[in-house]
C-alpha atoms as a PDB file:
ATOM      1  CA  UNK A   1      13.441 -13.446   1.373  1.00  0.00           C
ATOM      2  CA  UNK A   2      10.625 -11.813   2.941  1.00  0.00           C
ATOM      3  CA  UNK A   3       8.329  -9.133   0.663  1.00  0.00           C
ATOM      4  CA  UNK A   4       6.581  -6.384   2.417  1.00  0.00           C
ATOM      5  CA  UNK A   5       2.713  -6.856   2.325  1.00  0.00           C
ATOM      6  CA  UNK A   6       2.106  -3.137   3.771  1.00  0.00           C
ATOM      7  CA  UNK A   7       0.757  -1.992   1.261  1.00  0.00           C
ATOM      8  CA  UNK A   8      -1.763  -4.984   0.184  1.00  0.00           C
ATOM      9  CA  UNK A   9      -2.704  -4.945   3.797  1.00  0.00           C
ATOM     10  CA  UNK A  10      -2.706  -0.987   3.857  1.00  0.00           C
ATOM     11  CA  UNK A  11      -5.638  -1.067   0.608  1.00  0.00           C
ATOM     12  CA  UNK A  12      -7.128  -3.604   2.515  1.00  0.00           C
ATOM     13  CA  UNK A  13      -7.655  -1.827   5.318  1.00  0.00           C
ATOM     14  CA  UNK A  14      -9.013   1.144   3.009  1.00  0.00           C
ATOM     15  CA  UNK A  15     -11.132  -0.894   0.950  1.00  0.00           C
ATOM     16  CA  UNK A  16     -12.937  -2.357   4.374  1.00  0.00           C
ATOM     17  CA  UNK A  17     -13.437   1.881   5.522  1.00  0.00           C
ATOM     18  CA  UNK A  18     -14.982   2.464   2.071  1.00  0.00           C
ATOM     19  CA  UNK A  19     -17.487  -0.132   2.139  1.00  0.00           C
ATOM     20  CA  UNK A  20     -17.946  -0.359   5.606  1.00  0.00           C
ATOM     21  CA  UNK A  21     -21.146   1.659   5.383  1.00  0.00           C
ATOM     22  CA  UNK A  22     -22.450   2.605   8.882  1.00  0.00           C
ATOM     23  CA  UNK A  23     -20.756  -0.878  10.266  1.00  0.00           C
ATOM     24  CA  UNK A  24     -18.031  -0.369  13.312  1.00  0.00           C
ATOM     25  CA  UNK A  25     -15.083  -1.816  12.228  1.00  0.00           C
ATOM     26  CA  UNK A  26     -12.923  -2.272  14.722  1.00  0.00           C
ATOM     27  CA  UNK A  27      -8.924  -3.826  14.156  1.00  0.00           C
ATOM     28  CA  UNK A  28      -9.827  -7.089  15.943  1.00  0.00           C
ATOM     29  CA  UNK A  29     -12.416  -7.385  12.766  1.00  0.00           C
ATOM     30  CA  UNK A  30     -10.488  -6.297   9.903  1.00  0.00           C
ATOM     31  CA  UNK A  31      -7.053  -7.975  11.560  1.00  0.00           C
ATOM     32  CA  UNK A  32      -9.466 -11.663  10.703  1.00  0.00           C
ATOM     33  CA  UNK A  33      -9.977 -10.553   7.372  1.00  0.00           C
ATOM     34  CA  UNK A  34      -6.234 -10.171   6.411  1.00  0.00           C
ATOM     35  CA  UNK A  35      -4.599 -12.915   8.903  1.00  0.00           C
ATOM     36  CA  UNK A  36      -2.742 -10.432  10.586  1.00  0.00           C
ATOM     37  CA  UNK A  37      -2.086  -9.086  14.357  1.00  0.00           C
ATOM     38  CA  UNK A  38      -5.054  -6.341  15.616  1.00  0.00           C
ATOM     39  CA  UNK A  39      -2.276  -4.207  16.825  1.00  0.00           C
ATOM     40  CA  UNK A  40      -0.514  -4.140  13.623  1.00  0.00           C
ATOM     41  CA  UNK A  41      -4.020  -3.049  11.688  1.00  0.00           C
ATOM     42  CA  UNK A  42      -4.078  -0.062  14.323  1.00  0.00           C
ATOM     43  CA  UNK A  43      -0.176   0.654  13.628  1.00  0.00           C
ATOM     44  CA  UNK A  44      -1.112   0.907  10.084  1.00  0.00           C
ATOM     45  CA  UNK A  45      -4.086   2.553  11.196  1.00  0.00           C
ATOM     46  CA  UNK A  46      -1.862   5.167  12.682  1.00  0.00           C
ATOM     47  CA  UNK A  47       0.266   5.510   9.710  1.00  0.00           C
ATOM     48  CA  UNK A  48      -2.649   6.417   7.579  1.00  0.00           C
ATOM     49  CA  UNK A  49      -3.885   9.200  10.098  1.00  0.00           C
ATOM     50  CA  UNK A  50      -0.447  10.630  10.594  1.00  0.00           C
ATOM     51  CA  UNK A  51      -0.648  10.974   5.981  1.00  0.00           C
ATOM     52  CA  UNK A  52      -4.042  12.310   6.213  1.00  0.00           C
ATOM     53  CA  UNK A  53      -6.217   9.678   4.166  1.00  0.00           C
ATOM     54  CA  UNK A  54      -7.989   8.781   7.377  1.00  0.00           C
ATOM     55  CA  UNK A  55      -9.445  10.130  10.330  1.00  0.00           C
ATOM     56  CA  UNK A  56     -10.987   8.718  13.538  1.00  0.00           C
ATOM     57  CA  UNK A  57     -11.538   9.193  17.342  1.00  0.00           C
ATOM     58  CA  UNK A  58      -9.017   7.393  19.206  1.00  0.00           C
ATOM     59  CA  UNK A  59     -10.056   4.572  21.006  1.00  0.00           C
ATOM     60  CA  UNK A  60     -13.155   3.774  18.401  1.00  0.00           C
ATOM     61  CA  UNK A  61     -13.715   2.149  15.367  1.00  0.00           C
ATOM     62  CA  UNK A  62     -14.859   4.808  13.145  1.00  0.00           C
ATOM     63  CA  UNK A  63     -12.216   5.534  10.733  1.00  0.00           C
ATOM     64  CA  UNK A  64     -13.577   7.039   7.426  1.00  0.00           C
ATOM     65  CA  UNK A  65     -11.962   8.167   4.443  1.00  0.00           C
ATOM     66  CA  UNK A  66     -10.350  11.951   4.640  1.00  0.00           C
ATOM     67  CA  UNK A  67     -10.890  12.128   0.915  1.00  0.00           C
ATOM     68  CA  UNK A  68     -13.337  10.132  -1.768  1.00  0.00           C
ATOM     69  CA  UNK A  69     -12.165   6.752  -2.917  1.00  0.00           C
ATOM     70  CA  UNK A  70     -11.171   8.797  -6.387  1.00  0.00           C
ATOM     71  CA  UNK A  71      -9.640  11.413  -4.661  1.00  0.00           C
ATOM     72  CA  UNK A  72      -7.253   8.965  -2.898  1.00  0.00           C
ATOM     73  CA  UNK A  73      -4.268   7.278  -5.365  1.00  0.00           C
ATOM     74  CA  UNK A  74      -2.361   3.902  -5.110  1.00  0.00           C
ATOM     75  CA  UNK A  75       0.994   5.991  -4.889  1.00  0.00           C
ATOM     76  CA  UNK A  76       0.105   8.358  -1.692  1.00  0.00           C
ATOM     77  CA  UNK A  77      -1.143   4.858   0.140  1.00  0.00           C
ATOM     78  CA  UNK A  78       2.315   2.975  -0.821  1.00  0.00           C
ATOM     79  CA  UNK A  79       4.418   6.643   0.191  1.00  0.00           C
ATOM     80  CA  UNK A  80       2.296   6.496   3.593  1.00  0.00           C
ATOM     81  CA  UNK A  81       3.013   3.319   4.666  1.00  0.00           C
ATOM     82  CA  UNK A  82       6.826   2.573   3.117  1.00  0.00           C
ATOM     83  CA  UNK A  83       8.200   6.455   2.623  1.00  0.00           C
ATOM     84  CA  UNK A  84      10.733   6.994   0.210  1.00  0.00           C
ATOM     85  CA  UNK A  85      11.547   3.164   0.295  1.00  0.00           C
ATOM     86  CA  UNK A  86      12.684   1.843  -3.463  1.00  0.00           C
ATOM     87  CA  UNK A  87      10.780  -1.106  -5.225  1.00  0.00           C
ATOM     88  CA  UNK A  88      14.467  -1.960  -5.894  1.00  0.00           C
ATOM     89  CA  UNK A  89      17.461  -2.654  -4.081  1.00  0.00           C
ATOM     90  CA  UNK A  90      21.046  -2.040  -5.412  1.00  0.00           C
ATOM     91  CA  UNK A  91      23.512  -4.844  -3.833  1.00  0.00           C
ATOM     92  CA  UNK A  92      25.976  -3.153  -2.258  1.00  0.00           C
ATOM     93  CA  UNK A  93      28.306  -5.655  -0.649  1.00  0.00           C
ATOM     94  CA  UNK A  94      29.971  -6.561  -4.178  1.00  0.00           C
ATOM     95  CA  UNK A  95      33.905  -7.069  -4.712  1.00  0.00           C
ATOM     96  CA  UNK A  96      35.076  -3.699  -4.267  1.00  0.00           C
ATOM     97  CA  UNK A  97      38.237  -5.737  -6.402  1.00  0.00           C
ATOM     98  CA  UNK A  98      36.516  -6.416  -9.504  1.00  0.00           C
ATOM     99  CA  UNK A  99      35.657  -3.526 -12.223  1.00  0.00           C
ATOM    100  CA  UNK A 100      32.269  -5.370 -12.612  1.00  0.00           C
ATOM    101  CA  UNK A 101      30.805  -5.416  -9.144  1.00  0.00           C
ATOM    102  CA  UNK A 102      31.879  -1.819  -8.852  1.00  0.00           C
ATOM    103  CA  UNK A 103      29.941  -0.303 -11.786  1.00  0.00           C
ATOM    104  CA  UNK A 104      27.197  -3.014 -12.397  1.00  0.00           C
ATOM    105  CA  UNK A 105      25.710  -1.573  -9.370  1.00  0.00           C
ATOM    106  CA  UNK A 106      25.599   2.007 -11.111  1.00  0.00           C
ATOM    107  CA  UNK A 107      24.339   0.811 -14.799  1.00  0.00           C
ATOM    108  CA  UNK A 108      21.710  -1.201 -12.900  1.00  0.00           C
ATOM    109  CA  UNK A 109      21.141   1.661 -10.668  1.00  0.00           C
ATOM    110  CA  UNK A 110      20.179   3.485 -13.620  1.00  0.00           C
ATOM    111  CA  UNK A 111      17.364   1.416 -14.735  1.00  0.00           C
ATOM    112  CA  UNK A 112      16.225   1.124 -11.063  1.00  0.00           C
ATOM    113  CA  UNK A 113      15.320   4.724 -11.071  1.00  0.00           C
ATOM    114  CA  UNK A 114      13.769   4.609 -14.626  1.00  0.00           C
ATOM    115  CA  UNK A 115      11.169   1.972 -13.751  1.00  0.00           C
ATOM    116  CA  UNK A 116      10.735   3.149 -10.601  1.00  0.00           C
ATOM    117  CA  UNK A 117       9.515   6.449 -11.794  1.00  0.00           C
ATOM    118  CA  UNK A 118       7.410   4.187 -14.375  1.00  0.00           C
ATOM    119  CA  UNK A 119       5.790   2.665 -11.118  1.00  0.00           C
ATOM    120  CA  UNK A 120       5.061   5.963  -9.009  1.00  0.00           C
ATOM    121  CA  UNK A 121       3.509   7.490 -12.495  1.00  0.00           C
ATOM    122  CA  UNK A 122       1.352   4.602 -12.580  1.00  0.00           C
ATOM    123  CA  UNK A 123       0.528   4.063  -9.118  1.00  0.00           C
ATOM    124  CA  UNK A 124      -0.707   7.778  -8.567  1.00  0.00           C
ATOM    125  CA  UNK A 125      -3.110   6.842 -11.725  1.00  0.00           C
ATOM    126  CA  UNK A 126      -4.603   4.203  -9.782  1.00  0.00           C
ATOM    127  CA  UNK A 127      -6.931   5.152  -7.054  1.00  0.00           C
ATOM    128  CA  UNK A 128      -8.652   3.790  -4.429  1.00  0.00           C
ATOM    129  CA  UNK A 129     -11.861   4.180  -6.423  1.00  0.00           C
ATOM    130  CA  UNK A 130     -10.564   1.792  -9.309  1.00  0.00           C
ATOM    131  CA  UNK A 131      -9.993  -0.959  -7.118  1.00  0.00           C
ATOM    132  CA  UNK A 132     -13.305  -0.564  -5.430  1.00  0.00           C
ATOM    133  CA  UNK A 133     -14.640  -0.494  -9.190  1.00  0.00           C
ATOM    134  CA  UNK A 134     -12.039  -3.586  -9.925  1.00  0.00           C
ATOM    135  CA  UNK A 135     -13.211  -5.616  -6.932  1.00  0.00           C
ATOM    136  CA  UNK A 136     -16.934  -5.400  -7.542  1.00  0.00           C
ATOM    137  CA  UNK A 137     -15.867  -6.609 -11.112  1.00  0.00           C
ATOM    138  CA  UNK A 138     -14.108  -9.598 -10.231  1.00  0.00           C
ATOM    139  CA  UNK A 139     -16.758 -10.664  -7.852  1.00  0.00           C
ATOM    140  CA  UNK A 140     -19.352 -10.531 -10.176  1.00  0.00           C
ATOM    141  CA  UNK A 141     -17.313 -12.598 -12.858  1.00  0.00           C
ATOM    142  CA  UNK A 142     -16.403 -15.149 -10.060  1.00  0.00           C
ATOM    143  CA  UNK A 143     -20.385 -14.839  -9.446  1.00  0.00           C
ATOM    144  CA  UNK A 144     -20.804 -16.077 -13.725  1.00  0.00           C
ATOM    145  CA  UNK A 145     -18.948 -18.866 -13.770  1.00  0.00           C
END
């Protein structure tokens, strides 16, 4: 089964604008840092633009933040980059025969919506800012040891 990394990748990307200080930073560079494709850093790129958290001149590496880092939550990066997509998926090829695989799928759906909305609460509590702050943190503990 394959997970979607978008939005790792995604606050990557965002962490490497925030502290990029006066540095060009260009998708060829920040595509080495995350083992990925350049062309897939500017598609995200793209995606961030199009949900105003970023802004830059096409063709250059000069993205900046639209927003501060604590102006800017974990939810409104996952919405840009995945939409509406659920952190859950109901099965919906079950035995259309048997009275459990037709209403499983609705009592589980149930709880899928409750923790979801658990998530997105959380998420939009979280913001860029706070894993800046969290980053810094763990470096200097790694730093200690």
């Amino acid at each position: 089964m394959k997970y979607s990394t978008k939005l790792s990748d995604t606050i990557h990307i965002l962490i490497f604008i925030a502290l990029g200080d006066a540095e060009q930073l260009s998708s060829t560079k920040i595509a080495e840092s995350i083992k990925i494709n350049p062309a897939y850093v500017r598609q995200l790129m793209a995606t961030l633009k199009n949900a105003g958290i970023v802004v830059n001149t096409q063709g250059h590496a000069n993205a900046t933040l639209v927003k501060s880092a604590d102006k800017i939550n974990m939810y409104d990066i996952y919405r840009a980059v995945e939409g509406n997509k659920p952190l859950f998926h109901l099965d919906t090829d079950t035995n259309p025969d048997c009275g459990i695989g037709i209403n499983i799928q609705f009592a589980i759906g149930d709880f899928y919506h409750e923790i979801q909305n658990m998530v997105d609460e959380k998420m939009k509590s979280i913001t860029l800012q706070d894993i800046i702050d969290r980053y810094y943190f763990k470096i200097r503990k790694v730093k200690n040891l």
